[in-house]
C-alpha atoms as a PDB file:
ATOM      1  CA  UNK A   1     218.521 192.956 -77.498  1.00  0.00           C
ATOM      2  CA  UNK A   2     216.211 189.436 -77.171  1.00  0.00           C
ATOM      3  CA  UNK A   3     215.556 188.592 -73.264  1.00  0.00           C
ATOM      4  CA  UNK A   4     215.454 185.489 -74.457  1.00  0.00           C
ATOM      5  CA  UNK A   5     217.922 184.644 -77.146  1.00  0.00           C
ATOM      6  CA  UNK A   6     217.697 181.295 -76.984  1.00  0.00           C
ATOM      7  CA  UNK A   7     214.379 180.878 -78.341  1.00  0.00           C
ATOM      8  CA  UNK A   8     214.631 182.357 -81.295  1.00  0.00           C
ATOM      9  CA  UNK A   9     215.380 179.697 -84.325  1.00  0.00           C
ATOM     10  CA  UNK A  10     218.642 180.382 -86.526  1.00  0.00           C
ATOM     11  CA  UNK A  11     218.387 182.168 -89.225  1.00  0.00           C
ATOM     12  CA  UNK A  12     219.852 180.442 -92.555  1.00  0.00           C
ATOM     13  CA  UNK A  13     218.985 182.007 -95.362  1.00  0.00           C
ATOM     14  CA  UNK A  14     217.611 185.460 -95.885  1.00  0.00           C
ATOM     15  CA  UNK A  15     214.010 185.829 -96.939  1.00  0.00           C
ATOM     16  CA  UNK A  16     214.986 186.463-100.712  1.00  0.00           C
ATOM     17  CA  UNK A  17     216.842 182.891-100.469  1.00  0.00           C
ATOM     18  CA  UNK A  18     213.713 181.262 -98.528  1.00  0.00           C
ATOM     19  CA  UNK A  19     211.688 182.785-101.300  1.00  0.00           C
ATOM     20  CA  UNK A  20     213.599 181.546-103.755  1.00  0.00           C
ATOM     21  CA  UNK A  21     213.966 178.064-102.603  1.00  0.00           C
ATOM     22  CA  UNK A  22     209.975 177.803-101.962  1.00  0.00           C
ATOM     23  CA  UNK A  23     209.498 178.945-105.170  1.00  0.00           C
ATOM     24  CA  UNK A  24     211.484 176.859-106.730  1.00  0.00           C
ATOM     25  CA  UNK A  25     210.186 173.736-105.256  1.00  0.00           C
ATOM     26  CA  UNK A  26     206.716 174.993-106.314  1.00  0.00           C
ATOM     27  CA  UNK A  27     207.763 175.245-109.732  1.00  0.00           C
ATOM     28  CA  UNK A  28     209.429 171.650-109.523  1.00  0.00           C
ATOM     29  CA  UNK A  29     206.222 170.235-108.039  1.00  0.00           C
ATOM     30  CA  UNK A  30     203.993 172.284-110.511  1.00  0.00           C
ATOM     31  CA  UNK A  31     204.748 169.587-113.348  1.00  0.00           C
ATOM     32  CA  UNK A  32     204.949 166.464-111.631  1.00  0.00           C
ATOM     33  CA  UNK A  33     203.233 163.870-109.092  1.00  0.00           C
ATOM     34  CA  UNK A  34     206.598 163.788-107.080  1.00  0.00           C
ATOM     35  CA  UNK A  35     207.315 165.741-104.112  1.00  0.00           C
ATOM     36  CA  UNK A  36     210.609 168.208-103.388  1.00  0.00           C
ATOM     37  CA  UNK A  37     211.243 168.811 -99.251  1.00  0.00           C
ATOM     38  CA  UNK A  38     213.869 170.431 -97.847  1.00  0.00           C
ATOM     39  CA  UNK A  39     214.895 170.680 -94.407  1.00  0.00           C
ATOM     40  CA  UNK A  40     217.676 172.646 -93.300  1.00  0.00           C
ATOM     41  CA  UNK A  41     219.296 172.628 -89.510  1.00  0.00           C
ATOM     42  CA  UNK A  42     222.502 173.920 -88.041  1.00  0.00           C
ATOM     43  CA  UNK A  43     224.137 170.420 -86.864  1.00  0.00           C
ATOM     44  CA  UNK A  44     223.771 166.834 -88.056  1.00  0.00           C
ATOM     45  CA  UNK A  45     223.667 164.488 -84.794  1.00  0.00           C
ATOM     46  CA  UNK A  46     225.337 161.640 -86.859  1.00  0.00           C
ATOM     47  CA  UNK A  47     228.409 161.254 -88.921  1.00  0.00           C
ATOM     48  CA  UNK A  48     226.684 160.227 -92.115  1.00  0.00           C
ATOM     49  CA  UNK A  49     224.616 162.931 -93.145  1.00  0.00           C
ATOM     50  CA  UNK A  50     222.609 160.516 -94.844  1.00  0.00           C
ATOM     51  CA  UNK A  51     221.591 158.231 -91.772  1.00  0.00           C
ATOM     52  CA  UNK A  52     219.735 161.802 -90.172  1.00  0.00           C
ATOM     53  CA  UNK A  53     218.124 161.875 -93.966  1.00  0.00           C
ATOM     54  CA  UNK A  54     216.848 159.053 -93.513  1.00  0.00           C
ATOM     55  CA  UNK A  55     215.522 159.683 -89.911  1.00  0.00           C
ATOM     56  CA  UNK A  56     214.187 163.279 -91.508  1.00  0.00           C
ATOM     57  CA  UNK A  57     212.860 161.635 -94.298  1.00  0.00           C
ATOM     58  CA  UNK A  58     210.597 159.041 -92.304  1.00  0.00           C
ATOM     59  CA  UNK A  59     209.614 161.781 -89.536  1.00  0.00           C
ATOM     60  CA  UNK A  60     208.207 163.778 -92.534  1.00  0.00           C
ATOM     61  CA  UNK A  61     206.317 160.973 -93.839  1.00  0.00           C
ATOM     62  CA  UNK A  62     208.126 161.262 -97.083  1.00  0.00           C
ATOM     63  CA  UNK A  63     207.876 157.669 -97.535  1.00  0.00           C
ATOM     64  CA  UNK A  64     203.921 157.509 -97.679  1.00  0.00           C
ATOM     65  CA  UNK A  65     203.613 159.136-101.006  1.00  0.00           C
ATOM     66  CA  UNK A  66     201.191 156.983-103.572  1.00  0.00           C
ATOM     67  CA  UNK A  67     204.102 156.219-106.048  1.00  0.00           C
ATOM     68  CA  UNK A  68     207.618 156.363-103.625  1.00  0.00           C
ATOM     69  CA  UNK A  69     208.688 159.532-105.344  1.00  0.00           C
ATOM     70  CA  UNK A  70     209.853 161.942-102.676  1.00  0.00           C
ATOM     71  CA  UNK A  71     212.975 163.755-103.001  1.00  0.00           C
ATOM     72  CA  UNK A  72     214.658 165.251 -99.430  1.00  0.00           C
ATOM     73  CA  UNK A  73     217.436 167.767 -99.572  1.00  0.00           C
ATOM     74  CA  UNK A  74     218.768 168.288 -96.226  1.00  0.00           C
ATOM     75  CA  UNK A  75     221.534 170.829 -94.985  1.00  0.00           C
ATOM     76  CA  UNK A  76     223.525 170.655 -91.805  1.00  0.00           C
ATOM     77  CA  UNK A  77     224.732 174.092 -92.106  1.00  0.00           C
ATOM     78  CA  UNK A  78     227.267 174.783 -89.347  1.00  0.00           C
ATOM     79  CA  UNK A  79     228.845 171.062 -90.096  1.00  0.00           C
ATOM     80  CA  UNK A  80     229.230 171.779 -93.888  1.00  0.00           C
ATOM     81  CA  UNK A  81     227.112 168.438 -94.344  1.00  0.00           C
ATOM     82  CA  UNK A  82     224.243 167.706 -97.071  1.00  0.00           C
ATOM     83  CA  UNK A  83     222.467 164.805 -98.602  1.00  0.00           C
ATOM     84  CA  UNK A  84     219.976 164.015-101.112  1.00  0.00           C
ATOM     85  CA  UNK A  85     218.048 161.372-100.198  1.00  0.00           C
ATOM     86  CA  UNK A  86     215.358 159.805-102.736  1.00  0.00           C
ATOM     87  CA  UNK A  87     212.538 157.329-102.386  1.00  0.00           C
ATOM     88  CA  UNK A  88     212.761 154.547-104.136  1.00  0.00           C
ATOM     89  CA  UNK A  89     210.078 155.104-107.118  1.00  0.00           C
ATOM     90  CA  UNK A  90     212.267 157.615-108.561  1.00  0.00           C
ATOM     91  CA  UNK A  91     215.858 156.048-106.930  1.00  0.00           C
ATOM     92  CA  UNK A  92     215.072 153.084-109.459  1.00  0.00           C
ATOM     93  CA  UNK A  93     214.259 155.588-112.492  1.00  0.00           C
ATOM     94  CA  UNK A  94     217.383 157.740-112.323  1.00  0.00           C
ATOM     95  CA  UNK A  95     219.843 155.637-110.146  1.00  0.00           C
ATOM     96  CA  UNK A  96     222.865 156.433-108.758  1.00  0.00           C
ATOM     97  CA  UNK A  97     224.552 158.193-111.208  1.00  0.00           C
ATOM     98  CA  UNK A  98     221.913 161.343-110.983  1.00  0.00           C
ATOM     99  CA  UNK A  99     222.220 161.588-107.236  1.00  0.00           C
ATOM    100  CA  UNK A 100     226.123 161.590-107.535  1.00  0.00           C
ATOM    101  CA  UNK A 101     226.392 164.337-110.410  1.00  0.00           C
ATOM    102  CA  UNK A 102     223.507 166.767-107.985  1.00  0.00           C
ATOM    103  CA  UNK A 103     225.895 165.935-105.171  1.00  0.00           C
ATOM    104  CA  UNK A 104     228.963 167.250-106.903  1.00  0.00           C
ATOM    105  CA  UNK A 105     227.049 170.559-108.556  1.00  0.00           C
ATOM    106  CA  UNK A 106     225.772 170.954-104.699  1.00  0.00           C
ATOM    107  CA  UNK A 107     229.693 171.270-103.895  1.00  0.00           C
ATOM    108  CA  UNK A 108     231.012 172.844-106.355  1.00  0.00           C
ATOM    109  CA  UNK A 109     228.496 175.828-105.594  1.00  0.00           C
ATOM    110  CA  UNK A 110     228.911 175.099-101.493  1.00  0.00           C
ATOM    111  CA  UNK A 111     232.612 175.878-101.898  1.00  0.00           C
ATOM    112  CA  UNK A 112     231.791 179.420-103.319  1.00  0.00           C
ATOM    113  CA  UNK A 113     229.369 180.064-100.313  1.00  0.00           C
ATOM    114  CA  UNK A 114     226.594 179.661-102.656  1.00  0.00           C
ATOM    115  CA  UNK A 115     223.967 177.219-100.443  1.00  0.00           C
ATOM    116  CA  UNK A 116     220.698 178.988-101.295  1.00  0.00           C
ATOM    117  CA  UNK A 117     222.094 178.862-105.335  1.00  0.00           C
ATOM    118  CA  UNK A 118     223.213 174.802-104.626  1.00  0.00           C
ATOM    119  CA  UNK A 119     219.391 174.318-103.178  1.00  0.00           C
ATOM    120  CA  UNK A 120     217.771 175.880-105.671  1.00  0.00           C
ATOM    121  CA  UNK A 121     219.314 174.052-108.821  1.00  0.00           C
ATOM    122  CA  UNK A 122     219.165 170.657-107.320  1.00  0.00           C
ATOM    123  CA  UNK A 123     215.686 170.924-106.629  1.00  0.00           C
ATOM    124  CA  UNK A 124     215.223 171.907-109.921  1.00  0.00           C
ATOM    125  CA  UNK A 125     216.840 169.437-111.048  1.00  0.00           C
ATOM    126  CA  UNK A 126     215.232 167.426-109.398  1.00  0.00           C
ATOM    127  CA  UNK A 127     212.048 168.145-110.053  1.00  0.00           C
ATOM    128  CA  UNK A 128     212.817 167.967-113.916  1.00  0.00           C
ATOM    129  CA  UNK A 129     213.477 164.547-113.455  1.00  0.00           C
ATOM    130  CA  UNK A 130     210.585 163.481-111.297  1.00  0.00           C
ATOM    131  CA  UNK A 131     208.631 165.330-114.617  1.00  0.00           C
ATOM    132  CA  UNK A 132     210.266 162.569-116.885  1.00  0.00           C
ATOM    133  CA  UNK A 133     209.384 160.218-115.114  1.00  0.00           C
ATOM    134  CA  UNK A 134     206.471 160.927-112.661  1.00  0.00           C
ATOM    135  CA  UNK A 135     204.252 163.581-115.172  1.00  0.00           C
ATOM    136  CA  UNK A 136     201.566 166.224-113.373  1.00  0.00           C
ATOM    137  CA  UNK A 137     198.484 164.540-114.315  1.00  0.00           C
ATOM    138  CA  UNK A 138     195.538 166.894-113.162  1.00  0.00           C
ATOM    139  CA  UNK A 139     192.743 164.422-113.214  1.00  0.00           C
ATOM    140  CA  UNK A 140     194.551 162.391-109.935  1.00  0.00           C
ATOM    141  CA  UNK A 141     197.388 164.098-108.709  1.00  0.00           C
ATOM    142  CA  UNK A 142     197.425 166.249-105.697  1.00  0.00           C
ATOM    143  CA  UNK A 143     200.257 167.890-103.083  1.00  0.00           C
ATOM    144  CA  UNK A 144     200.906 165.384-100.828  1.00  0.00           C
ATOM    145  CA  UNK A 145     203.625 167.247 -98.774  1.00  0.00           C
ATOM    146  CA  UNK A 146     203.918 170.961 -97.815  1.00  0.00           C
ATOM    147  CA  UNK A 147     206.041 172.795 -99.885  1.00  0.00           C
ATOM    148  CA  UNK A 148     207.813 174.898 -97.430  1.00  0.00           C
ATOM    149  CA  UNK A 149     211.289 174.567 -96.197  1.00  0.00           C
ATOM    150  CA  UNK A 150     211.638 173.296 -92.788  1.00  0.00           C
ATOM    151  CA  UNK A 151     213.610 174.219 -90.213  1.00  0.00           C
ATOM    152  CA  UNK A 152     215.227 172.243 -87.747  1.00  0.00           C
ATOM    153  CA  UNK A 153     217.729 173.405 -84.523  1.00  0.00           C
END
């Protein structure tokens, strides 16, 4: 039993998932210039999921990278809320088409209680098509964000 309970942070995925998703933004980021976050918390203070993106996205300085191609995926857990919010280097490459179909795999795999599996391919996803478009190139890129998961309330 924790004397203080309160303090300790929730726990939303085991450490295989966390694992898993780390790696697989690793791998995404291994071939390209663009950067993969994700940020996961148990309650989204607005009603658009995409507004606390946004906020997320700018508090994480996603919007500083050289060529405006940062990809957030954020989770809202306990309110069944997500969004994948892009900047807009790779926004204009894929449009909204790609951000619609990686919202619909994210649900289909959501209603099976699948989240780590729905994180993991959209990031790889992702991060296949920040390679089309945004290539590693080893004589100037470098990792511009961290590639852990973070974890809000």
């Amino acid at each position: 039993m924790a004397v203080f309970p309160f303090f300790r942070k929730p726990v939303f995925f085991s450490p295989g998932e966390q694992q898993q998703i780390t790696d697989a933004i690793k791998e995404a980021e291994r071939r390209t210039s663009g950067e993969v976050r994700v940020y996961v918390e148990s309650r989204c203070r607005y009603v658009d999921p995409l507004d606390r993106a946004a906020e997320i996205f700018l508090g994480l300085k996603m919007n500083e990278t050289k060529d405006h191609n940062a990809v957030l995926v954020y989770l809202a857990i306990k309110d069944h809320q997500f969004a994948i919010l892009a900047d807009s280097g790779i926004h204009q490459k894929v449009g909204d088409v790609f951000w619609n179909n990686e919202v619909l795999a994210m649900r289909r795999h959501f209603k099976d209680n699948h989240i780590a599996d729905a994180v993991v391919q959209v990031v790889t996803d992702v991060g296949e098509a920040l390679h089309t478009h945004f290539p590693y190139n080893r004589d100037n890129d470098k990792n511009e964000l961290p590639d852990d998961i973070v974890f809000g309330r």
